[in-house]
PDB file of N, CA and C in Angstrom:
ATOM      1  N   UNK A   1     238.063 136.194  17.061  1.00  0.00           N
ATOM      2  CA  UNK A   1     236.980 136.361  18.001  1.00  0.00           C
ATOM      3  C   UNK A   1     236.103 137.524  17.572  1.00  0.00           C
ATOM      4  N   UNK A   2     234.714 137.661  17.458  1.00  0.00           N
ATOM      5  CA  UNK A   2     233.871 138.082  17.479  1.00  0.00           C
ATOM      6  C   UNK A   2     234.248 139.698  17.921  1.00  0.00           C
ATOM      7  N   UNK A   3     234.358 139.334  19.083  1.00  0.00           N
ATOM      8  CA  UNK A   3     234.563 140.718  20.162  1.00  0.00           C
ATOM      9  C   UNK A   3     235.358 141.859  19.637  1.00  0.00           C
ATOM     10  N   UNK A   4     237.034 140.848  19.577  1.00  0.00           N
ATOM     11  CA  UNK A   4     237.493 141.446  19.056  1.00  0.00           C
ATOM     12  C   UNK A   4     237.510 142.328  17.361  1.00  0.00           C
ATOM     13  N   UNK A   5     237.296 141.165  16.808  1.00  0.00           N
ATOM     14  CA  UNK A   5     237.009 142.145  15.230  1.00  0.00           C
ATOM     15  C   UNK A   5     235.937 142.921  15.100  1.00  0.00           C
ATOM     16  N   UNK A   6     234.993 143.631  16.117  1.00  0.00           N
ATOM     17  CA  UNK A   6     234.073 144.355  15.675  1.00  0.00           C
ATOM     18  C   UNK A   6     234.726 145.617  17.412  1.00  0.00           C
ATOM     19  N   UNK A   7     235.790 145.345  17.575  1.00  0.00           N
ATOM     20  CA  UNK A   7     236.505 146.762  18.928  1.00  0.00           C
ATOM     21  C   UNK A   7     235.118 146.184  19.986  1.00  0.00           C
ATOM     22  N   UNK A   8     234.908 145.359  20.648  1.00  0.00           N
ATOM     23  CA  UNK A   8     233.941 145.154  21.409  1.00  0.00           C
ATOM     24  C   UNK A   8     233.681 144.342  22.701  1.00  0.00           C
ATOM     25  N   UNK A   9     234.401 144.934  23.446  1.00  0.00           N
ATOM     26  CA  UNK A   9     235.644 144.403  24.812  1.00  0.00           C
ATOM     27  C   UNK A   9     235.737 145.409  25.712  1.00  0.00           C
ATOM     28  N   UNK A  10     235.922 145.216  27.020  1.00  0.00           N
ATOM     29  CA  UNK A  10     235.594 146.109  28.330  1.00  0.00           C
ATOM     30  C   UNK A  10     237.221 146.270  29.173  1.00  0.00           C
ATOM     31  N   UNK A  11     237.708 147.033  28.930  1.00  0.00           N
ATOM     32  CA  UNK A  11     239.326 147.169  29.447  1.00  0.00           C
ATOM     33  C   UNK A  11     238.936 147.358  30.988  1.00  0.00           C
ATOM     34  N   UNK A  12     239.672 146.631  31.878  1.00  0.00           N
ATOM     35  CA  UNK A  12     239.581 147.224  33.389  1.00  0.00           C
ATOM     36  C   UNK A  12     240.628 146.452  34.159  1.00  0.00           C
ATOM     37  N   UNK A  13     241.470 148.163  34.731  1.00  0.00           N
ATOM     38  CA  UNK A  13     242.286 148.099  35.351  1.00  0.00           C
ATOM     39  C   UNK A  13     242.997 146.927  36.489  1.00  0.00           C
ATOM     40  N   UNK A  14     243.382 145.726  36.332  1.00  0.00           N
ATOM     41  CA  UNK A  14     244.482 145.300  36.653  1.00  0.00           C
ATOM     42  C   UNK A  14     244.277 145.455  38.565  1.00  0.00           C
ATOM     43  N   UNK A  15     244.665 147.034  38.800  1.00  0.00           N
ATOM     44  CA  UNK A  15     244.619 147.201  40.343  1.00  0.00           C
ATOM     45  C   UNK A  15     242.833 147.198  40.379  1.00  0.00           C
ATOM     46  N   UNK A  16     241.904 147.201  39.821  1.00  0.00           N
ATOM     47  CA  UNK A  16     240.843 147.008  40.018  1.00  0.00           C
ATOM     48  C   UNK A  16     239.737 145.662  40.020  1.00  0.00           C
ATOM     49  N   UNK A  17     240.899 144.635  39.891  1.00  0.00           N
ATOM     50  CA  UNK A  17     239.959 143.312  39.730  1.00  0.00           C
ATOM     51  C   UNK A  17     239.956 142.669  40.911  1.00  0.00           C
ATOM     52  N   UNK A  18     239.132 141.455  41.165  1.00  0.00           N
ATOM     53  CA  UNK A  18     239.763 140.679  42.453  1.00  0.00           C
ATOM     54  C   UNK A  18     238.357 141.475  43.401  1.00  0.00           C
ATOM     55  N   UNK A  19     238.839 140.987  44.941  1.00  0.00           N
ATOM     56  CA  UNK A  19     237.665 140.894  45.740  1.00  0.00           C
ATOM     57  C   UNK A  19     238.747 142.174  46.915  1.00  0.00           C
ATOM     58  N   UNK A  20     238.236 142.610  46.601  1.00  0.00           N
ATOM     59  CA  UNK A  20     238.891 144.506  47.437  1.00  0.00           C
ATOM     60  C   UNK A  20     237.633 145.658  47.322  1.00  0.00           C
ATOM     61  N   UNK A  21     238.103 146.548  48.168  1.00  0.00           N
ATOM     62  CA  UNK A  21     237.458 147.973  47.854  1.00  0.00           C
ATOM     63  C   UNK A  21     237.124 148.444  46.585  1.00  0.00           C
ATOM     64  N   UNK A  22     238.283 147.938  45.593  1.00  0.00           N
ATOM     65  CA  UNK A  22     238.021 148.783  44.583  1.00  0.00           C
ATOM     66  C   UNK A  22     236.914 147.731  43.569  1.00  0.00           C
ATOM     67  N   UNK A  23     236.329 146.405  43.840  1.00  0.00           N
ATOM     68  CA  UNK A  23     235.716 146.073  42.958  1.00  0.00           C
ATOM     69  C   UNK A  23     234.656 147.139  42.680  1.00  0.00           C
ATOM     70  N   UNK A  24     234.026 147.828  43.311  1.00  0.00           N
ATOM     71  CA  UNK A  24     233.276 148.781  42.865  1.00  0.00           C
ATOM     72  C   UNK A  24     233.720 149.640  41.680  1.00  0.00           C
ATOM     73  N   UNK A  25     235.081 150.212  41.742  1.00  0.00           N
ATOM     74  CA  UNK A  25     235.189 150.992  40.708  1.00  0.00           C
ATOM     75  C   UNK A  25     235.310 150.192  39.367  1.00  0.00           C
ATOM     76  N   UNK A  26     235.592 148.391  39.169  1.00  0.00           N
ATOM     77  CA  UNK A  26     235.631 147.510  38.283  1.00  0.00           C
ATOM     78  C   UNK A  26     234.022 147.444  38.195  1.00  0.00           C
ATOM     79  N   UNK A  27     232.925 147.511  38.860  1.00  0.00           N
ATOM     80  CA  UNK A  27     231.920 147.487  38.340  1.00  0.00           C
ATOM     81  C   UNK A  27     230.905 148.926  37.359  1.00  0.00           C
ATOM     82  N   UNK A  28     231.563 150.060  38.040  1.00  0.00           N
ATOM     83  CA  UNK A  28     231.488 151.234  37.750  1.00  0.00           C
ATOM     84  C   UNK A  28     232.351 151.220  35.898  1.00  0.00           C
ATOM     85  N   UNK A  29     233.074 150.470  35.792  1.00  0.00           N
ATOM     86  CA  UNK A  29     233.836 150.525  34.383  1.00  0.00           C
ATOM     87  C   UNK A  29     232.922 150.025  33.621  1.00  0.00           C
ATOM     88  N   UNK A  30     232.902 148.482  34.303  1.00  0.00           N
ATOM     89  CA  UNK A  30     231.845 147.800  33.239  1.00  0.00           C
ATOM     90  C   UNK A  30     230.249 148.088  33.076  1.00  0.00           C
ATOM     91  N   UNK A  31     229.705 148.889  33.461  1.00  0.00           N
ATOM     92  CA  UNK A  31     228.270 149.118  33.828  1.00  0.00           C
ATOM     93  C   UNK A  31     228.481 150.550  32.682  1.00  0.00           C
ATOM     94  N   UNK A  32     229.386 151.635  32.898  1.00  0.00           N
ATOM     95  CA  UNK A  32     229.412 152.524  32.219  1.00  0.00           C
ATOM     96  C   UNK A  32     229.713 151.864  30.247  1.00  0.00           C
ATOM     97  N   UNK A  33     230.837 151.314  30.404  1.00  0.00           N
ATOM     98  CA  UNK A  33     231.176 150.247  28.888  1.00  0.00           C
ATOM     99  C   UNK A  33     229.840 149.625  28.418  1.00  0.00           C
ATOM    100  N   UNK A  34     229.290 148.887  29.395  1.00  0.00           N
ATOM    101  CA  UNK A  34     227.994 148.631  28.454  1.00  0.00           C
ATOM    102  C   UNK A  34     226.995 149.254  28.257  1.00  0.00           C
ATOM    103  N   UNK A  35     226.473 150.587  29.001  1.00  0.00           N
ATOM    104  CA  UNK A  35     225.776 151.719  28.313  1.00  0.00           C
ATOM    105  C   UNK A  35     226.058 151.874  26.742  1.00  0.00           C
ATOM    106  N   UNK A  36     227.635 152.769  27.132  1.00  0.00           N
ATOM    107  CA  UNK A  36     227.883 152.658  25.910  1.00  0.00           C
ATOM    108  C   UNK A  36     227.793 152.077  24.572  1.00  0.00           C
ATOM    109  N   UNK A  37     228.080 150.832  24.777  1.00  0.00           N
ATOM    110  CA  UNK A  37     227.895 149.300  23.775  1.00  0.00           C
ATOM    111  C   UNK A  37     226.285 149.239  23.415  1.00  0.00           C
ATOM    112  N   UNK A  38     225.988 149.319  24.309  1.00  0.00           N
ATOM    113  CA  UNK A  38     224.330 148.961  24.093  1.00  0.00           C
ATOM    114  C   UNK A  38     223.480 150.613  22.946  1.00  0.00           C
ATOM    115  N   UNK A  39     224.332 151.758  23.586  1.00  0.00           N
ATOM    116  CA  UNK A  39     223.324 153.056  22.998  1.00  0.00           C
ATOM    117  C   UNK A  39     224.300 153.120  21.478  1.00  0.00           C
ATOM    118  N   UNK A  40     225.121 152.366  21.373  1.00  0.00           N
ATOM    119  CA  UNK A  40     226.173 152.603  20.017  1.00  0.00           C
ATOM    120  C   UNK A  40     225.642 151.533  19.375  1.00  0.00           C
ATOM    121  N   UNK A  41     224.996 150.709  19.553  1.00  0.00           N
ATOM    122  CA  UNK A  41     224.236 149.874  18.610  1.00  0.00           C
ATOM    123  C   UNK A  41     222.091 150.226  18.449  1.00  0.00           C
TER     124      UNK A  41
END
């Protein structure tokens, strides 16, 4: 996979997925990860 052979994949916590309180902090992961991704290219 693509993703994988170039390290290019969004890790998020397990207790953070799903439809709860904490989806926010699962969106807060992925929103920060793709800054990243996006200013590293």
């Amino acid at each position: 996979m693509e993703a994988v052979k170039n390290d290019r994949f969004i890790v998020v916590p397990g207790s953070a997925r799903g439809y709860s309180v904490r989806t926010v902090e699962s969106l807060e992961i992925i929103a920060e990860e793709l800054r990243e991704l996006h200013l590293a290219h």
